[in-house]
C-alpha atoms as a PDB file:
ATOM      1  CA  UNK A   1      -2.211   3.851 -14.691  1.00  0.00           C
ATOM      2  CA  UNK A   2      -2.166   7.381 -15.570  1.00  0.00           C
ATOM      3  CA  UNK A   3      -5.646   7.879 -16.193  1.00  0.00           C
ATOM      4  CA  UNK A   4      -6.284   6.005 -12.841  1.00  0.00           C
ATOM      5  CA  UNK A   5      -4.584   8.271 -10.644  1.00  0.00           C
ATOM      6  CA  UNK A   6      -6.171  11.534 -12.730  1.00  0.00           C
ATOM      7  CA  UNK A   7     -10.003   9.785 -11.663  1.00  0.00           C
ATOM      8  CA  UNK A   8      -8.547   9.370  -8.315  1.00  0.00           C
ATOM      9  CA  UNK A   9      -7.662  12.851  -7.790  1.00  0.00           C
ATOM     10  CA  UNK A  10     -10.541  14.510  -9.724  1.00  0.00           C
ATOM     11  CA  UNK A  11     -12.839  12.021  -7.210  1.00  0.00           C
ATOM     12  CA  UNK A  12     -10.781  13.331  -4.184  1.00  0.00           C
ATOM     13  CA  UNK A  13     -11.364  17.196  -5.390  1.00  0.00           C
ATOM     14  CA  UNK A  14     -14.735  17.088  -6.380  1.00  0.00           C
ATOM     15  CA  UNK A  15     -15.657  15.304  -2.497  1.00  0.00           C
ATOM     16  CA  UNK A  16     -13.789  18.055  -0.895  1.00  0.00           C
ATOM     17  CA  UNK A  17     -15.743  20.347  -3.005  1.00  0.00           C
ATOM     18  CA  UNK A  18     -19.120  19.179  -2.136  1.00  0.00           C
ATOM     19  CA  UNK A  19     -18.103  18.963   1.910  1.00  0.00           C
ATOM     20  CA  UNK A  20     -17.231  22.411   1.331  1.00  0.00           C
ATOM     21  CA  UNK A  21     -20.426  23.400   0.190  1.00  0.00           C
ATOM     22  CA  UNK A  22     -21.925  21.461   2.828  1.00  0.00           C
ATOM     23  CA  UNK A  23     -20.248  23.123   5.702  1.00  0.00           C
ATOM     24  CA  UNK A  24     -21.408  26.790   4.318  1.00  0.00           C
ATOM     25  CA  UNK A  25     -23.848  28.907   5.951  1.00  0.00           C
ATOM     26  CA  UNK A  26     -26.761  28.723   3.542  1.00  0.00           C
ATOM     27  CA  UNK A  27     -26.755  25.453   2.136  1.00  0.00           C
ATOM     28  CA  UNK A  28     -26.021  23.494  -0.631  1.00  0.00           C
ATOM     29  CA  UNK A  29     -26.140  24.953  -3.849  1.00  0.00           C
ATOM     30  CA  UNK A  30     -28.493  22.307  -5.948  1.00  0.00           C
ATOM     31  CA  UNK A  31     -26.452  22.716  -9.473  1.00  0.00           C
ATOM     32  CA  UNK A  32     -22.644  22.860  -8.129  1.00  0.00           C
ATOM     33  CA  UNK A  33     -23.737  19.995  -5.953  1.00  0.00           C
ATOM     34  CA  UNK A  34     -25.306  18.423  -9.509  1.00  0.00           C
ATOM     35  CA  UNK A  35     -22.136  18.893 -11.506  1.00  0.00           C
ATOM     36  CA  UNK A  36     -19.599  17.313  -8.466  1.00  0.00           C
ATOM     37  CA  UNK A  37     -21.592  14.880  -8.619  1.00  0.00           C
ATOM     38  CA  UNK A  38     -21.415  13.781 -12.328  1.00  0.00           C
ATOM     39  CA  UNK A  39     -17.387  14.851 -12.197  1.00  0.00           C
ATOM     40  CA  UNK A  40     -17.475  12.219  -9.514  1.00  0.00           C
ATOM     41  CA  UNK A  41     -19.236  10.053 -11.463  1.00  0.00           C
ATOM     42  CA  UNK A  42     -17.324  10.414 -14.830  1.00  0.00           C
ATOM     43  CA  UNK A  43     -14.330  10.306 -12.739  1.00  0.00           C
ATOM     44  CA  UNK A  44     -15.027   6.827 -10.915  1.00  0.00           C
ATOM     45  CA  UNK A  45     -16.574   5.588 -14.316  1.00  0.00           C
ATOM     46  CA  UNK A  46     -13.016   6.260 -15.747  1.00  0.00           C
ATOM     47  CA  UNK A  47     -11.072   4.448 -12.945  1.00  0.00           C
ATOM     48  CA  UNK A  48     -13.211   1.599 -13.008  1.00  0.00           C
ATOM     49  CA  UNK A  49     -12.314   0.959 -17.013  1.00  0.00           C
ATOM     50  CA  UNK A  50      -8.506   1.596 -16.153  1.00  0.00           C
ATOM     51  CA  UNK A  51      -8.178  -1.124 -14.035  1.00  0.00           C
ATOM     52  CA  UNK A  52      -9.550  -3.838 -16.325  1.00  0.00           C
END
């Protein structure tokens, strides 16, 4: 379950991330907000073929 927990937390810091960059005067930065969002998807990809 090791590689679980390592999705789980790169999920969890990549969302903080991104509500971060929300919550900044300016906006959302389109290619940060890009990258989370394949980290987040690479992560949850990850998590999902740990637990079969």
């Amino acid at each position: 379950m090791e590689v679980s927990d390592k999705a789980k937390r790169v999920m969890v810091s990549a969302a903080e991330k991104l509500k971060h960059l929300r919550s900044q005067r300016g906006g959302l930065r389109l290619h940060r907000s890009l990258l989370l969002a394949l980290a987040i998807r690479s992560a949850r990809d990850l998590f999902f073929a740990a637990q079969t």
